[in-house]
N, C-alpha and C. Protein backbone atom coordinates (compact mmCIF):
# COMPACT_ATOMS: atom_id res chain seq x y z
N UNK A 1 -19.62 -221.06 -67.76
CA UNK A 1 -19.09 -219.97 -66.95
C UNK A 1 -18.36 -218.98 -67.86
N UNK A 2 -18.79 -217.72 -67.74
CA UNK A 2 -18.09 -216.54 -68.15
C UNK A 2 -16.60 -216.20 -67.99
N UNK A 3 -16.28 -216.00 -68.54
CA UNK A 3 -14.51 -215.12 -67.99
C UNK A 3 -14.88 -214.15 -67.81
N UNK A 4 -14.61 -213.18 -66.92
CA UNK A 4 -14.22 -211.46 -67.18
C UNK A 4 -13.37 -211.02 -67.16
N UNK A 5 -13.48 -210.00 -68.04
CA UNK A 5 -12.45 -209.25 -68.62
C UNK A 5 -12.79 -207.55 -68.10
N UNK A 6 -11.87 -206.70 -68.28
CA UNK A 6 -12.39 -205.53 -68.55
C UNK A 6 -11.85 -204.59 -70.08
N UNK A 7 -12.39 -203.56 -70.13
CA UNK A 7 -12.43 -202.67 -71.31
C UNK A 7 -12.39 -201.44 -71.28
N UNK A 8 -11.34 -200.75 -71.45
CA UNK A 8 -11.64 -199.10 -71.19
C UNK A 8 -11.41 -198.47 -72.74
N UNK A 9 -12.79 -197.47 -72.75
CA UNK A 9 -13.19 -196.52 -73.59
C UNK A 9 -11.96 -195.56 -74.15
N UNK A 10 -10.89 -195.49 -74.92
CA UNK A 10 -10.00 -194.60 -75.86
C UNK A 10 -10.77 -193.75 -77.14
N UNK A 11 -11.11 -193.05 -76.72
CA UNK A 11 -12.16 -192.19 -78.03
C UNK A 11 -13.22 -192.96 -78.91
N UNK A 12 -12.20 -193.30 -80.39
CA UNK A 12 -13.20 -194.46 -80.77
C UNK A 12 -12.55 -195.55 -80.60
N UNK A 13 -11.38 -195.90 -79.74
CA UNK A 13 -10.76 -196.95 -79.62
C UNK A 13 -11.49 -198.22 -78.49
N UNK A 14 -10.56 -198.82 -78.22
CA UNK A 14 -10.69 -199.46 -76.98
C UNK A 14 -9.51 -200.33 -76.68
N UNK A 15 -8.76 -200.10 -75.07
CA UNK A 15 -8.29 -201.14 -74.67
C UNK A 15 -8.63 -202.07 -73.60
N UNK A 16 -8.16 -203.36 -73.77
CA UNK A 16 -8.75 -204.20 -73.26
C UNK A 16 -7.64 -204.81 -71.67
N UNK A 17 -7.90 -205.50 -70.61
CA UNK A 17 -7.46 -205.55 -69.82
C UNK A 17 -7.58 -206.84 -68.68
N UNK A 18 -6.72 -207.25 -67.80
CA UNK A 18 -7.28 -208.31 -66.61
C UNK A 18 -7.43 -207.72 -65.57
N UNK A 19 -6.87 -206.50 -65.23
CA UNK A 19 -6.96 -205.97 -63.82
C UNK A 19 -5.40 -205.71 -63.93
N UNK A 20 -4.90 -206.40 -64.07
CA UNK A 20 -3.03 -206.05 -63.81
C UNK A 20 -2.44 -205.57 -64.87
N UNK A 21 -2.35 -206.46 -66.22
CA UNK A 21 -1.88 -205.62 -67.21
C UNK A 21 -2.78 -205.62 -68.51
N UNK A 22 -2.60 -204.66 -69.44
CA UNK A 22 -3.60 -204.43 -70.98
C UNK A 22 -3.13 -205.62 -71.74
N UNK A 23 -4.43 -205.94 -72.33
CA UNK A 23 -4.15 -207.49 -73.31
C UNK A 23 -3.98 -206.82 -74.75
N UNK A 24 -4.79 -205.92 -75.09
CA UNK A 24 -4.80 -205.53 -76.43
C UNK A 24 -5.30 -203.93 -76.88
N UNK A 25 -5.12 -203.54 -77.66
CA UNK A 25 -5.39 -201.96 -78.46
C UNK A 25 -5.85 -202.87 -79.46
N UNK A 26 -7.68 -202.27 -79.91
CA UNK A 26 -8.27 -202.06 -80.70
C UNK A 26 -8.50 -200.77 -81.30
N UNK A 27 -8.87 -200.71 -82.84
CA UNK A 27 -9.28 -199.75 -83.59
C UNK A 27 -10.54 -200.42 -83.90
N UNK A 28 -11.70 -200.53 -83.04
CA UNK A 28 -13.31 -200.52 -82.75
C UNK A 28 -13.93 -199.72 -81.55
N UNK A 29 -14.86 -199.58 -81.33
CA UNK A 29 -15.55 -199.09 -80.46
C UNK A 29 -15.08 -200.06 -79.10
N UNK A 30 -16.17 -199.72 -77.96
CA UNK A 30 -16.11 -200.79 -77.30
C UNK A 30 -17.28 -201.36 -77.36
N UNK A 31 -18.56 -201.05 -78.19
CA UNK A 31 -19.54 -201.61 -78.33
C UNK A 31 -19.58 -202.90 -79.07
N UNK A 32 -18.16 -202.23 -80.27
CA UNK A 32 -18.19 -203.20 -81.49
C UNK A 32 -16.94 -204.59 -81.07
N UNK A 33 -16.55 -204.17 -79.96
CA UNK A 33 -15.86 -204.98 -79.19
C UNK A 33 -16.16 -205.90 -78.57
N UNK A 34 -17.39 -205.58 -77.63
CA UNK A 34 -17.99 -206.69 -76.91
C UNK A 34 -19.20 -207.77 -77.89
N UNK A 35 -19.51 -206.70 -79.14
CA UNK A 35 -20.84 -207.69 -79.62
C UNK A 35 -19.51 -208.47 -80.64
N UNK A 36 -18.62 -208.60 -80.86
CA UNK A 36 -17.06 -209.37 -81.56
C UNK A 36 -17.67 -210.86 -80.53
N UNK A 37 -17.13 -210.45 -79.31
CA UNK A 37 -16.85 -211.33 -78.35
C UNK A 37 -17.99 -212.02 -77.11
N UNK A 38 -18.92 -212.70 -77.86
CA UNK A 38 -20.51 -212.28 -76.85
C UNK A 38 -20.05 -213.30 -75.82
N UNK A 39 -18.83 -214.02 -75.70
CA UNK A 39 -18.74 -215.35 -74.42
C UNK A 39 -17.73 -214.52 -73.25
N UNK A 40 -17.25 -213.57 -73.32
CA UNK A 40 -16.94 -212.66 -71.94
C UNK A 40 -17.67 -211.94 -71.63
N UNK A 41 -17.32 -211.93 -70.62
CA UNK A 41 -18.50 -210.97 -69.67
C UNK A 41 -17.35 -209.95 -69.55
N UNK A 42 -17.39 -208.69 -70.48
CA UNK A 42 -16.68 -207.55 -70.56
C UNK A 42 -17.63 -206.56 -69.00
N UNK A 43 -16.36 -205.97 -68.69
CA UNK A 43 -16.74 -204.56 -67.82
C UNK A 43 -16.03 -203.55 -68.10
N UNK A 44 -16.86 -202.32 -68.13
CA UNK A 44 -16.48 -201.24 -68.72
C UNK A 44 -15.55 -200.35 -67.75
N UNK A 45 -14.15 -200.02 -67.79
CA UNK A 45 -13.75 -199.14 -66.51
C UNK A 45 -13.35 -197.86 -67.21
N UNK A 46 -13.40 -197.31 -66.02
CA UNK A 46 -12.71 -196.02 -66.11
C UNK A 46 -11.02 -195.51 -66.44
N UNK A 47 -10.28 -197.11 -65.82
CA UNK A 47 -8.80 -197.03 -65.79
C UNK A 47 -8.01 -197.89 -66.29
N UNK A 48 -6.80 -198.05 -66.66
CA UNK A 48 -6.62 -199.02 -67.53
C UNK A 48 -5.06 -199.13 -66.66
N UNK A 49 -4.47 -199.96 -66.54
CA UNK A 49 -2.75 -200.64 -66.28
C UNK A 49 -2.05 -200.61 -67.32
N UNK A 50 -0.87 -200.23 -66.50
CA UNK A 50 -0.03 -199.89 -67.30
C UNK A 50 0.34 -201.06 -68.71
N UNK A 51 0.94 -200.74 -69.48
CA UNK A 51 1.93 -202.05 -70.81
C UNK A 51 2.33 -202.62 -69.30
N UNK A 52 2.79 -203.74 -70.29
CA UNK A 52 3.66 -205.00 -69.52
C UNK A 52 4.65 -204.64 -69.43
N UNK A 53 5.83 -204.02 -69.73
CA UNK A 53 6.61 -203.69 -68.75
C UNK A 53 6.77 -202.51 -68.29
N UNK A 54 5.73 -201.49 -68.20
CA UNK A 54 5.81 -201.11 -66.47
C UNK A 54 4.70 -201.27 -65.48
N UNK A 55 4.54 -202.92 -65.84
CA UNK A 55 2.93 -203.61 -65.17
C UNK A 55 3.78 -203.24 -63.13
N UNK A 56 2.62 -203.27 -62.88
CA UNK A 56 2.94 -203.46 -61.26
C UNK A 56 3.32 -204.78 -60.96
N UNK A 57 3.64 -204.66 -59.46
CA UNK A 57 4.30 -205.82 -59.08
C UNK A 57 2.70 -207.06 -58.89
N UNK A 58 2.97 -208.01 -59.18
CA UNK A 58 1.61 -208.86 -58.66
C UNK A 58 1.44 -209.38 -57.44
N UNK A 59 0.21 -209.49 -56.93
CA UNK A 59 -0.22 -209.48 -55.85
C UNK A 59 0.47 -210.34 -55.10
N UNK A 60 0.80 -211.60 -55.64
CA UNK A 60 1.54 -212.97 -54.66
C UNK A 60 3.10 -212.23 -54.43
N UNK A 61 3.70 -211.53 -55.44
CA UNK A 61 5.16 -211.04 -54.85
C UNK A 61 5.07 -210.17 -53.60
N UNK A 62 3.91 -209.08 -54.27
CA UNK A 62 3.69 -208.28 -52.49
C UNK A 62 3.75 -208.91 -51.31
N UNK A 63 3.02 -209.95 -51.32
CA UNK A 63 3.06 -210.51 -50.26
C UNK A 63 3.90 -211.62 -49.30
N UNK A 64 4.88 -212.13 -50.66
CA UNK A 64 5.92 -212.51 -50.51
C UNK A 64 6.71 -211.24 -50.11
N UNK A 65 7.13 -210.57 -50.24
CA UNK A 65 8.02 -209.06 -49.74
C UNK A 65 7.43 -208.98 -48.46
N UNK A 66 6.22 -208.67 -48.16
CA UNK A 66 5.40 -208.05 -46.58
C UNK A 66 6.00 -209.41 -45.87
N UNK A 67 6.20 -210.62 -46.15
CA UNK A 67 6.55 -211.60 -45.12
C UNK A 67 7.74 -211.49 -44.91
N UNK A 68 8.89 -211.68 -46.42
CA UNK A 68 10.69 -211.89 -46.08
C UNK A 68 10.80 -210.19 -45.49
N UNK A 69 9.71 -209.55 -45.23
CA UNK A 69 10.91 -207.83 -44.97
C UNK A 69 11.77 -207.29 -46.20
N UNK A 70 11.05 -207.67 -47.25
CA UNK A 70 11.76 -207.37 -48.41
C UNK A 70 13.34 -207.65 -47.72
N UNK A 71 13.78 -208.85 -47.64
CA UNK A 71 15.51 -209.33 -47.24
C UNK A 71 16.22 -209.78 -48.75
N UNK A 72 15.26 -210.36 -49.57
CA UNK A 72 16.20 -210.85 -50.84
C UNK A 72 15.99 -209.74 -51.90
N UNK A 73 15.35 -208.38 -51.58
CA UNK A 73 15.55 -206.85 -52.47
C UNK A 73 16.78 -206.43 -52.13
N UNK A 74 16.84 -206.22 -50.71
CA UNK A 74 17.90 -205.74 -49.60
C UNK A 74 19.55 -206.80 -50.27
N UNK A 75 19.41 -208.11 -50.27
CA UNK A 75 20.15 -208.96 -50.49
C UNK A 75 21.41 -208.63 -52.15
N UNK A 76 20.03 -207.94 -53.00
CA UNK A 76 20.59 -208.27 -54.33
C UNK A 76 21.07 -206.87 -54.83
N UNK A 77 20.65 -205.55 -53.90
CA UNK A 77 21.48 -204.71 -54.29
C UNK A 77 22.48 -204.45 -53.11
């Protein structure tokens, strides 16, 4: 079984990604990127997430918030 990953195009760069936050900045293509790495199943996007810290919130906290009414946001300021 494959992992996927994704990859967005920076000129001749490339950064690399999970969907939530960027794993890495290369100085390769993204051609010379994926034939590096032939056991992911790379996808090419258009958009890339932010660095890690100003990653978004992840999906399980959202939904932890949509249930408490955001009460322990409310709580701590």
């Amino acid at each position: 079984m494959l992992k996927t990953l994704y990859i967005y195009r920076k000129e001749f760069n490339c950064v690399t990604h999970d969907g939530y936050i960027q794993i890495g900045f290369f100085d390769h293509t993204v051609e010379e990127h994926i034939r590096l790495n032939p056991t992911i199943n790379w996808v090419e996007t258009y958009w890339m997430p932010d660095v890690f810290k100003n990653r978004y919130k992840r999906p399980s906290m959202q939904a932890h918030m949509r249930v408490s009414g955001e009460k322990h946001t409310l709580e701590i300021n």
